[in-house]
Every structure is written in C-alpha cells, then in structure tokens.
C-alpha atoms as a PDB file:
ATOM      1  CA  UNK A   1       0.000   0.000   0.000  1.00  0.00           C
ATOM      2  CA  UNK A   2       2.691   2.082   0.988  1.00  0.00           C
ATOM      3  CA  UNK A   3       4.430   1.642  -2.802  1.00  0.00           C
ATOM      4  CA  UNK A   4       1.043   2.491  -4.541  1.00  0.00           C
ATOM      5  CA  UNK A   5       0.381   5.821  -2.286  1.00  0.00           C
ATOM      6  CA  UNK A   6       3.805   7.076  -3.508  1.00  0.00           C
ATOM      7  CA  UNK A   7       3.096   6.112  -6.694  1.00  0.00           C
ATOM      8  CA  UNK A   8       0.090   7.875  -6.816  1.00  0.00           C
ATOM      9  CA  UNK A   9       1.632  11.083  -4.818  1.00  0.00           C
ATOM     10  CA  UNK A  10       5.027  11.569  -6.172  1.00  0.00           C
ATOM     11  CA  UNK A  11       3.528  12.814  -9.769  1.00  0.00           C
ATOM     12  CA  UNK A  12       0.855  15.420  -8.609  1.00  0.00           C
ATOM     13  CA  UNK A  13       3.753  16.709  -5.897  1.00  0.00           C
ATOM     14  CA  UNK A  14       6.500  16.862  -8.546  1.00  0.00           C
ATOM     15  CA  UNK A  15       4.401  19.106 -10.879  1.00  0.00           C
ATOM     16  CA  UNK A  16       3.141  21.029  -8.506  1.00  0.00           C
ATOM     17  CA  UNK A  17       6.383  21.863  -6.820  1.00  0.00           C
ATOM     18  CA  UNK A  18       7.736  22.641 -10.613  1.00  0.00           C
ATOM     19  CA  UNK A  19       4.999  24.824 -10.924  1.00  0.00           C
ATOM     20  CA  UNK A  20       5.140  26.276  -7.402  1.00  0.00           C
ATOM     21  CA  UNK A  21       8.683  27.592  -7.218  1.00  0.00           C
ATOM     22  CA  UNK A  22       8.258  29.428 -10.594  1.00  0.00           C
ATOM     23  CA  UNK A  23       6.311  31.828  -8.670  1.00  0.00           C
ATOM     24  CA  UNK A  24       8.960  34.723  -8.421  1.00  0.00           C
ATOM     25  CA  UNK A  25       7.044  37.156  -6.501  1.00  0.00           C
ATOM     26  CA  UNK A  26       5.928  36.549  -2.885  1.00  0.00           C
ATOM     27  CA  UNK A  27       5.477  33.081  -2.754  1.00  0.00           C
ATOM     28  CA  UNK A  28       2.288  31.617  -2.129  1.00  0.00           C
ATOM     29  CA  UNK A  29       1.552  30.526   1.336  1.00  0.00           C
ATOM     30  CA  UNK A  30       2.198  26.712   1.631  1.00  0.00           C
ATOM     31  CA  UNK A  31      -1.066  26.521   3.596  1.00  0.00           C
ATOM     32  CA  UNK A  32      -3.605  27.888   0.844  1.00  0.00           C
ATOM     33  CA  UNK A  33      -1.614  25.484  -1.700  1.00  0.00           C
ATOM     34  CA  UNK A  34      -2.206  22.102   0.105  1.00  0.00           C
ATOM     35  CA  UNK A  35      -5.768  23.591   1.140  1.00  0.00           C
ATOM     36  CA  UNK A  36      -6.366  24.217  -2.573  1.00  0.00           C
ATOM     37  CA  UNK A  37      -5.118  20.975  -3.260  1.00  0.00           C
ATOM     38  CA  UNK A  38      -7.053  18.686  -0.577  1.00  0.00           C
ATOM     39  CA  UNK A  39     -10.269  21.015  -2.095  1.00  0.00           C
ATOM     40  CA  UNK A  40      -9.017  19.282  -5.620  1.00  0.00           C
ATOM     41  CA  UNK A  41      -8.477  16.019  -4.087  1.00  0.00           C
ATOM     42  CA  UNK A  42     -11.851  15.818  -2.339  1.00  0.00           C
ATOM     43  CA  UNK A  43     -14.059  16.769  -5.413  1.00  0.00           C
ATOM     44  CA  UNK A  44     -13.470  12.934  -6.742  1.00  0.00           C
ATOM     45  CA  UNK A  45     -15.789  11.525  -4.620  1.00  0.00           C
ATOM     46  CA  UNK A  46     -19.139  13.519  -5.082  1.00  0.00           C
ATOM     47  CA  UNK A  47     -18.334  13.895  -8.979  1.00  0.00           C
ATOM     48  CA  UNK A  48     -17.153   9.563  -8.843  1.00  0.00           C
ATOM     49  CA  UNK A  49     -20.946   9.083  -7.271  1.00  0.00           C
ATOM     50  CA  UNK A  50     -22.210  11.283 -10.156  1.00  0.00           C
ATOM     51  CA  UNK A  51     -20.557   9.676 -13.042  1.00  0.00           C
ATOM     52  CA  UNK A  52     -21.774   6.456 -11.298  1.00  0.00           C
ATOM     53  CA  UNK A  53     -24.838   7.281 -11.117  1.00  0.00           C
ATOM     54  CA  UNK A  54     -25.334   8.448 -14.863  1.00  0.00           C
ATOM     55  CA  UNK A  55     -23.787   5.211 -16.027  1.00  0.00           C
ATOM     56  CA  UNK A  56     -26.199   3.214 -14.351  1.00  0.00           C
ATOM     57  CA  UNK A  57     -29.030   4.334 -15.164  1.00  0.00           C
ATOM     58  CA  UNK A  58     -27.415   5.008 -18.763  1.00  0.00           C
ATOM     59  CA  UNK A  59     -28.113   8.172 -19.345  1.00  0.00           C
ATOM     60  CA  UNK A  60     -25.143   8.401 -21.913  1.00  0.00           C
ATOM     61  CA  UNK A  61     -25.861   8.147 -25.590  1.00  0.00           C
ATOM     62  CA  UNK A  62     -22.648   7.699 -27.396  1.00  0.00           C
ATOM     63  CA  UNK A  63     -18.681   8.160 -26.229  1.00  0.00           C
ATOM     64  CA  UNK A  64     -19.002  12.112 -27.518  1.00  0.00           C
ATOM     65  CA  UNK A  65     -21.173  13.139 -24.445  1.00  0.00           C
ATOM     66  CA  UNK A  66     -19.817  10.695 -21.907  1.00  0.00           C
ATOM     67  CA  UNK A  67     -16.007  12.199 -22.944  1.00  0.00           C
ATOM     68  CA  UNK A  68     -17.313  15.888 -23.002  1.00  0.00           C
ATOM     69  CA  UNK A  69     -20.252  16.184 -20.172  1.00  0.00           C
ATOM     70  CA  UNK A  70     -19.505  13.227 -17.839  1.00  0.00           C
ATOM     71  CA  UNK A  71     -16.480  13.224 -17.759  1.00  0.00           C
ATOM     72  CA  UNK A  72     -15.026  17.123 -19.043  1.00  0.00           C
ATOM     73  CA  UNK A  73     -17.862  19.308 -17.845  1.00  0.00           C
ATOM     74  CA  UNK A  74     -18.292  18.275 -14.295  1.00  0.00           C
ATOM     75  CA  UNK A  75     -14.912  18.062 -13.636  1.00  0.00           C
ATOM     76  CA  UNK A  76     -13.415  21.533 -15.037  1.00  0.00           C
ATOM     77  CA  UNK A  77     -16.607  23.199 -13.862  1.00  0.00           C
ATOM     78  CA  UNK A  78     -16.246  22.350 -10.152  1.00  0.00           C
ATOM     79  CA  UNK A  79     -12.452  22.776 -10.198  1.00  0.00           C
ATOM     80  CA  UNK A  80     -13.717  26.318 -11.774  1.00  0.00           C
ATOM     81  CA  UNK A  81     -16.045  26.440  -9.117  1.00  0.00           C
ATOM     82  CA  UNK A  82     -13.671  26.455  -6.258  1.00  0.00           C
ATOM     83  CA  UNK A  83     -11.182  28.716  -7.733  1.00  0.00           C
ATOM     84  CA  UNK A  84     -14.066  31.412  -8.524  1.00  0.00           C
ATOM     85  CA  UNK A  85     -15.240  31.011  -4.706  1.00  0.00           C
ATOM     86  CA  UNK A  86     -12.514  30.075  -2.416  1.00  0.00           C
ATOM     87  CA  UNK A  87      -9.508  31.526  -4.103  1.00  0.00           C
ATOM     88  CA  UNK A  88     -10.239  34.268  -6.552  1.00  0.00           C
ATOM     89  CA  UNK A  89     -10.654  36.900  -3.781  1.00  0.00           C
ATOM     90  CA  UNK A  90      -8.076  35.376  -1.277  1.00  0.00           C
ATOM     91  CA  UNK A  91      -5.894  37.804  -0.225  1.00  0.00           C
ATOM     92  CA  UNK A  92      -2.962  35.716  -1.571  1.00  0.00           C
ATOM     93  CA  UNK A  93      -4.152  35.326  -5.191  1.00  0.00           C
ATOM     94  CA  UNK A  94      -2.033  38.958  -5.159  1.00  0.00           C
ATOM     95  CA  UNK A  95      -0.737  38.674  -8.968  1.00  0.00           C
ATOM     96  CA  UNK A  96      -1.550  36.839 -12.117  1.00  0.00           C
ATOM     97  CA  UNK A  97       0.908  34.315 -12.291  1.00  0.00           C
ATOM     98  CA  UNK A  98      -0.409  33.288  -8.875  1.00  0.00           C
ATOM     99  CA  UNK A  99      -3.239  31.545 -10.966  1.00  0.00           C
ATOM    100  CA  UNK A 100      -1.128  29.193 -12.097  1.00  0.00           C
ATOM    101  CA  UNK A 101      -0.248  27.611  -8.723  1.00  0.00           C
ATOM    102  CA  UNK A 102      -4.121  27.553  -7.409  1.00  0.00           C
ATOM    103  CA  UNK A 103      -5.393  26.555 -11.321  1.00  0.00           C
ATOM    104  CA  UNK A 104      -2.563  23.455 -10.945  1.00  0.00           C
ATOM    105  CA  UNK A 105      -2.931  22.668  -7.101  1.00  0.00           C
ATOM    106  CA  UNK A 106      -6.948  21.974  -7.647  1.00  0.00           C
ATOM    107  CA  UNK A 107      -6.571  20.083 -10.287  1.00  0.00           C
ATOM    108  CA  UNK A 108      -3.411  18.039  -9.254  1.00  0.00           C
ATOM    109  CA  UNK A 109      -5.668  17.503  -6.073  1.00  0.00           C
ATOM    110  CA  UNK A 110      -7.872  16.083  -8.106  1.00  0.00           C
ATOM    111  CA  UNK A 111      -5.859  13.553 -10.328  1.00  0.00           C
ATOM    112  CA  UNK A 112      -3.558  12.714  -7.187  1.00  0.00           C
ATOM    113  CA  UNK A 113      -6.679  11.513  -5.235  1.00  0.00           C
ATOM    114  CA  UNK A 114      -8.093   9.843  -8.776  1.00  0.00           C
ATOM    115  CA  UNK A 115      -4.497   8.340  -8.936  1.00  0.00           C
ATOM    116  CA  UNK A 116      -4.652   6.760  -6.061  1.00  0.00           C
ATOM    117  CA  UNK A 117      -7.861   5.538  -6.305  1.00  0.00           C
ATOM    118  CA  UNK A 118      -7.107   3.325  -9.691  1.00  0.00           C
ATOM    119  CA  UNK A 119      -3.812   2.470  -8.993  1.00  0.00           C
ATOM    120  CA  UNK A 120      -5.319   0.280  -5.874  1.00  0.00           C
ATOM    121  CA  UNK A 121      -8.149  -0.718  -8.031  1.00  0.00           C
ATOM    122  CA  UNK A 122      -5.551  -1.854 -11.010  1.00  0.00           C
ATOM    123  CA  UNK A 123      -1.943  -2.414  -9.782  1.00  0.00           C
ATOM    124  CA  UNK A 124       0.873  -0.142  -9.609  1.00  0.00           C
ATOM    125  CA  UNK A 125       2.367  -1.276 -12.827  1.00  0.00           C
ATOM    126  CA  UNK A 126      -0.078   1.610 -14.521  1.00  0.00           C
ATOM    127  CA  UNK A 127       1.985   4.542 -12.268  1.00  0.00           C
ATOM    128  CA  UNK A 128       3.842   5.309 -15.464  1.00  0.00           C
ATOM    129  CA  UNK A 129       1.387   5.489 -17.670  1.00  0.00           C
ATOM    130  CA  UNK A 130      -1.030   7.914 -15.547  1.00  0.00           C
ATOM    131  CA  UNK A 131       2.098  10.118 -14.358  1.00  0.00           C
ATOM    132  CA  UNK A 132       2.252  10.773 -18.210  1.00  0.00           C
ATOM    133  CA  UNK A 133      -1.029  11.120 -19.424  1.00  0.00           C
ATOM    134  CA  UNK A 134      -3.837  11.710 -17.069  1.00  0.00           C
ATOM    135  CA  UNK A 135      -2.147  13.226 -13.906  1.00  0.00           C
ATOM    136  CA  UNK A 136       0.260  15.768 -16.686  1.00  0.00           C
ATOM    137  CA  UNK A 137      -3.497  16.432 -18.426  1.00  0.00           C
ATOM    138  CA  UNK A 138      -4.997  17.610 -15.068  1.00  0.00           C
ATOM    139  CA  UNK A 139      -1.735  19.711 -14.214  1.00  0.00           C
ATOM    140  CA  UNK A 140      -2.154  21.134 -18.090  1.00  0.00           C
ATOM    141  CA  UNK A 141      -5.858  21.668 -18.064  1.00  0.00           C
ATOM    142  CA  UNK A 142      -5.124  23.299 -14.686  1.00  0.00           C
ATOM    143  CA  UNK A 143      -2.452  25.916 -15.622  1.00  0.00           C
ATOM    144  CA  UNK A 144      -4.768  27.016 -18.342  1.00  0.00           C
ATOM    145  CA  UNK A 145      -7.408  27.574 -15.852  1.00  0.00           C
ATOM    146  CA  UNK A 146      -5.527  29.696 -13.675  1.00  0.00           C
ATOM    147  CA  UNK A 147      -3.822  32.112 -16.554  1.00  0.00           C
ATOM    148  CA  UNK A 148      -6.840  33.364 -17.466  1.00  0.00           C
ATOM    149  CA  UNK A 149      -8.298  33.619 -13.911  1.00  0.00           C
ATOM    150  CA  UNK A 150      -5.216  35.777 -13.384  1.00  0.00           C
ATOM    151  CA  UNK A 151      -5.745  37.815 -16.463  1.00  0.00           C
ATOM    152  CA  UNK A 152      -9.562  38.308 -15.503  1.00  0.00           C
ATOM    153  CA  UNK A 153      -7.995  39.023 -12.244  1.00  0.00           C
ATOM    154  CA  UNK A 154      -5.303  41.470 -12.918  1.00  0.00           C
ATOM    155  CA  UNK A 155      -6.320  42.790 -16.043  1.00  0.00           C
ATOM    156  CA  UNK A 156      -8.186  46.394 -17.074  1.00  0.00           C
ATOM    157  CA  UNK A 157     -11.418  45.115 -18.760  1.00  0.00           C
ATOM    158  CA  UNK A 158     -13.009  41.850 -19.973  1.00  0.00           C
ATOM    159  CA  UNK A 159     -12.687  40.376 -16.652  1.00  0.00           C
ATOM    160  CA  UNK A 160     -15.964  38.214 -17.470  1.00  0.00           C
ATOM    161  CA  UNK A 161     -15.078  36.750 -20.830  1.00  0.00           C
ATOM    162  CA  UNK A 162     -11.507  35.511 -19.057  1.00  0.00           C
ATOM    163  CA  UNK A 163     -12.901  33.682 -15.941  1.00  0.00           C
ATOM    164  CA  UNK A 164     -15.386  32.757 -18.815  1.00  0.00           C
ATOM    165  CA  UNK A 165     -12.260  31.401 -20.989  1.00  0.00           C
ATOM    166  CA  UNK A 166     -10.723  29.964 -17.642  1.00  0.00           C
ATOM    167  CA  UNK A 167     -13.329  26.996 -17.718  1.00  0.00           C
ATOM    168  CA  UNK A 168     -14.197  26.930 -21.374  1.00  0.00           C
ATOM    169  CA  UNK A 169     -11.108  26.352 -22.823  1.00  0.00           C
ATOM    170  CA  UNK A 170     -10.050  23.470 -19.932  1.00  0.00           C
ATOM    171  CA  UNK A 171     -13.671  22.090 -20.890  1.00  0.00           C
ATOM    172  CA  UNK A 172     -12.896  21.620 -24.793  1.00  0.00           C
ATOM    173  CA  UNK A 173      -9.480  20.790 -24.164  1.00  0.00           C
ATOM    174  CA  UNK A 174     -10.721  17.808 -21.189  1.00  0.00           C
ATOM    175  CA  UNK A 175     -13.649  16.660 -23.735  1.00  0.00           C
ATOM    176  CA  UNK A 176     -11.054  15.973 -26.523  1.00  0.00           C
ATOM    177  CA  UNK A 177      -8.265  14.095 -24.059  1.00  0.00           C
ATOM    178  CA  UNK A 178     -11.186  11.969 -23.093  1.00  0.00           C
ATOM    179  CA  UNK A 179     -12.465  11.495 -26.479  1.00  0.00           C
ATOM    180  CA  UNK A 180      -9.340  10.217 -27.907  1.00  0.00           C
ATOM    181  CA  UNK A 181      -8.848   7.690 -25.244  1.00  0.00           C
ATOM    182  CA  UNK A 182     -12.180   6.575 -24.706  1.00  0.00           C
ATOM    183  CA  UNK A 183     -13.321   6.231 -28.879  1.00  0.00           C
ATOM    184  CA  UNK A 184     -10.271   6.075 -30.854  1.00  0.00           C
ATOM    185  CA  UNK A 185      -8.949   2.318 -31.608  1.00  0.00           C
ATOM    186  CA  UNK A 186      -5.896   3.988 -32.479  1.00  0.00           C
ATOM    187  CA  UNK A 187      -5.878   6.250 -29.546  1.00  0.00           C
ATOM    188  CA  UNK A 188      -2.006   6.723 -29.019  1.00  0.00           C
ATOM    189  CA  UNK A 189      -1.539   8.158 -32.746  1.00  0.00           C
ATOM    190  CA  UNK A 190      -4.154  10.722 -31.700  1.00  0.00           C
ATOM    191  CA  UNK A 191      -2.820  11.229 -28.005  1.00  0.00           C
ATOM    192  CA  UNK A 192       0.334  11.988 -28.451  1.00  0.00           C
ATOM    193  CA  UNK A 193       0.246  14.864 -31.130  1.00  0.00           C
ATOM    194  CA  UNK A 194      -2.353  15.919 -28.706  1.00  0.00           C
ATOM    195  CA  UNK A 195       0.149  15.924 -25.388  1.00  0.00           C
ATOM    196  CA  UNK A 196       2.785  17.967 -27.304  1.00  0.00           C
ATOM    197  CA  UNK A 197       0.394  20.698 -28.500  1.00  0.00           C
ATOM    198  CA  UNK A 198      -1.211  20.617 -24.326  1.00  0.00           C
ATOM    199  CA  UNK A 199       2.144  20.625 -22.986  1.00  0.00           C
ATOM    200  CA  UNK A 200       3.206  23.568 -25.748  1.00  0.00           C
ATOM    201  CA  UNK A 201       0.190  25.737 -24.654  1.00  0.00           C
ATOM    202  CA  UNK A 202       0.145  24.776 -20.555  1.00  0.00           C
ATOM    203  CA  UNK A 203       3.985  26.445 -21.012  1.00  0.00           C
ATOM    204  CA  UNK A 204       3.627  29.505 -23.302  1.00  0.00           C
ATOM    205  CA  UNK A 205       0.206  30.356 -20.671  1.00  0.00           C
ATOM    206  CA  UNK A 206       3.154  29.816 -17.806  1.00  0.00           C
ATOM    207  CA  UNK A 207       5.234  32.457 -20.087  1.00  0.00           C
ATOM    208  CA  UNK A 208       2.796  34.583 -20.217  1.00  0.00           C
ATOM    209  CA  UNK A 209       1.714  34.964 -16.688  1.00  0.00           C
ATOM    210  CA  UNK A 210       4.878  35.402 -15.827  1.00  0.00           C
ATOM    211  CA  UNK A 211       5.349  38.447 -18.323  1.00  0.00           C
ATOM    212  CA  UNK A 212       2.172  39.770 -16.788  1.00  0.00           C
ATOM    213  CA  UNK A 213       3.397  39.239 -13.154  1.00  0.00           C
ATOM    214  CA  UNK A 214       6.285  41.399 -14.120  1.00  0.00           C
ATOM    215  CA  UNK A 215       3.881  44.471 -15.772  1.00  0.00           C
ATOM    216  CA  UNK A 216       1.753  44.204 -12.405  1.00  0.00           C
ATOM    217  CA  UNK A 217       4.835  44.056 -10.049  1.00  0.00           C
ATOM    218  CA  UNK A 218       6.138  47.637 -12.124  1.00  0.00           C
ATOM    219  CA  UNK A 219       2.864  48.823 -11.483  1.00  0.00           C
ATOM    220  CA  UNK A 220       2.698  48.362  -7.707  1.00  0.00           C
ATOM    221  CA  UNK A 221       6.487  49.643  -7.361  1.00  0.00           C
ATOM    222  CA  UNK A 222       5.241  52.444  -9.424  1.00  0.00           C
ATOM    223  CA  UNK A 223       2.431  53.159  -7.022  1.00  0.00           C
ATOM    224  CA  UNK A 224       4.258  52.840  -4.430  1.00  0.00           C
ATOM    225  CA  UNK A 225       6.654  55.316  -5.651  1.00  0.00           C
ATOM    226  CA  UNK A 226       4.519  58.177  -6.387  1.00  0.00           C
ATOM    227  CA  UNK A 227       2.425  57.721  -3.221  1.00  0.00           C
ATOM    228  CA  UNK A 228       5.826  58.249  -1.290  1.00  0.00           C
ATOM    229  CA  UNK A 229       6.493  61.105  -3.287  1.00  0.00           C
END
C-alpha cells in the first residue's frame, strides 16, 4: 500500500512543486496550496458518485457526451467552481501568475486523489502510464485555468469573458483528451500529437503569466513610488 500511495503522490507533488517555485514574486503561502489541493483532491468523490450514477441508469448516448459532459464538464466546472469562490478573492491570489499555482494545485488535487484511487483498483504497474497522461493532463488543463483567472484578475477590462475562458477552454481541451482515449482504436496516434500541443500551450500560458506578473509588479512599485512622493 505504501508503494502504490507514492506512486500515486510523487507525480501530482512533482508538478506542482515545478509549478510552485516558478512563482517569483511573494510566494504563495504553503497553507492555501495544500488547502487548494485537498479542495481538488476531495471533489473525486461527489463527482465519482455522479458519473456512477449516470452510467447506471445510462443516461449516456454515445462516447461524444460521456467524454465531453460526464467526464469534461463536471470536472473543469467544479475545479472552476472552487477557484471562482474560495480563491479568486483570497488575499494571496495577489498577482496573475499566482493563478497558475491555485489553477494546478486543484486540479493536481484532483488527479492525485483519482491516482490513487485506480492504482489500488488496477496495480501499480499503470503509475507510469497515468504520471504521463492523465495526472500531466490535469496539471495542463489546470495551468490554463488559472492564466486566465489571473488575467480576468489582474487585467483592465473583460474580466468576465476571461474567468469565462478559464473553464471553457479546460472544458474543450478535457472533452477531446477523453475522447481520444475513450473512442479512438488507435488512440495513441491521436494522443500523443495531442500531449505535445497541451504541454506547448500549458507552457507559453506559464510564459505569459509570468510576463504579466512582471507588468503588475512595475505597477505596484510604481504606485508605491509616487504615493511616497
């Protein structure tokens, strides 16, 4: 048990950390990360029951809706959810890059807790395989999440369409991840063009927020300045 916890742990910890220390300005609190996380972490139970409970009574037409409302939509909206409500206005979430950490500690929550769960269902042979694919996906469709709740945040107008963006785009991007493994025979010739291009857009939004971290941390100094003055 002990091997499979790791396992399922070590991933989630090693991206989040990655993503953690990039934050340059005033590092977030430790405490708001791993409460951000355990928020991501216990979501997989009440949207596990719901899934269950929509396959059962089989309420799913065809492998399109199960990949992009069973699966994509519940999950990005409440990981949405609980950025918009518990972190958005906490007094930490101070600059936009800091959207990155809380966007990836929800969701790495949540695939570290969904990690776990499968690798004592199925054997800790698959550790490999989810570090790569679903627990990276989460950490990706996470990072997106956060950019634009920073630029909604921190930025002078169109704050609705970006927390708007900041599910929508994780939704689409979810639906198709889940689409390609669920209904392609082929799935790995699909997958893999698909990682590159998530892994290429999770970093340019981390090169980004860190270019507007730097415009908002002039700004303040700025401020500051002429107050003084």
């Amino acid at each position: 048990m002990l091997v499979i916890l790791s396992a399922g742990i070590a991933p989630g910890l090693a991206l989040l950390s990655y993503f953690y220390l990039k934050d340059y300005y005033e590092t977030e609190p430790v405490s708001v990360v791993v409460k951000t996380f355990l928020f991501g972490a216990f979501l997989v139970f009440p949207i596990m029951f719901i899934q269950y409970v929509i396959e059962a009574e089989q309420l799913v037409p065809n492998g399109f809706v199960s990949a992009f409302f069973v699966s994509s939509l519940l999950e990005e909206f409440f990981k949405w959810f609980i950025l918009i409500y518990v972190i958005y206005q906490h007094i930490s979430f101070d600059e936009p890059y800091d959207g990155i950490v809380y966007g990836a500690a929800v969701s790495l929550g949540f695939a570290t807790a969904e990690n776990i769960l499968y690798l004592i269902a199925n054997g800790v042979e698959f550790a490999i395989g989810r570090a790569l694919l679903p627990v990276s996906s989460h950490a990706l469709f996470g990072v997106i999440m956060g950019y634009y709740l920073g630029k909604g945040k921190f930025g002078k107008d169109q704050t609705k369409l970006f927390l708007f963006f900041a599910f929508l785009l994780p939704f689409v991007l979810h639906g198709i991840y889940d689409y390609i493994l669920t209904n392609q025979r082929q799935w790995l010739y699909w997958m893999l063009p698909f990682m590159i291009f998530l892994w290429w857009l999770g970093l340019r939004k981390v090169k980004l927020a860190r270019i507007l971290s730097d415009i908002h941390a002039r700004e303040r100094l700025n401020t500051t300045l002429n107050m003084k003055l």
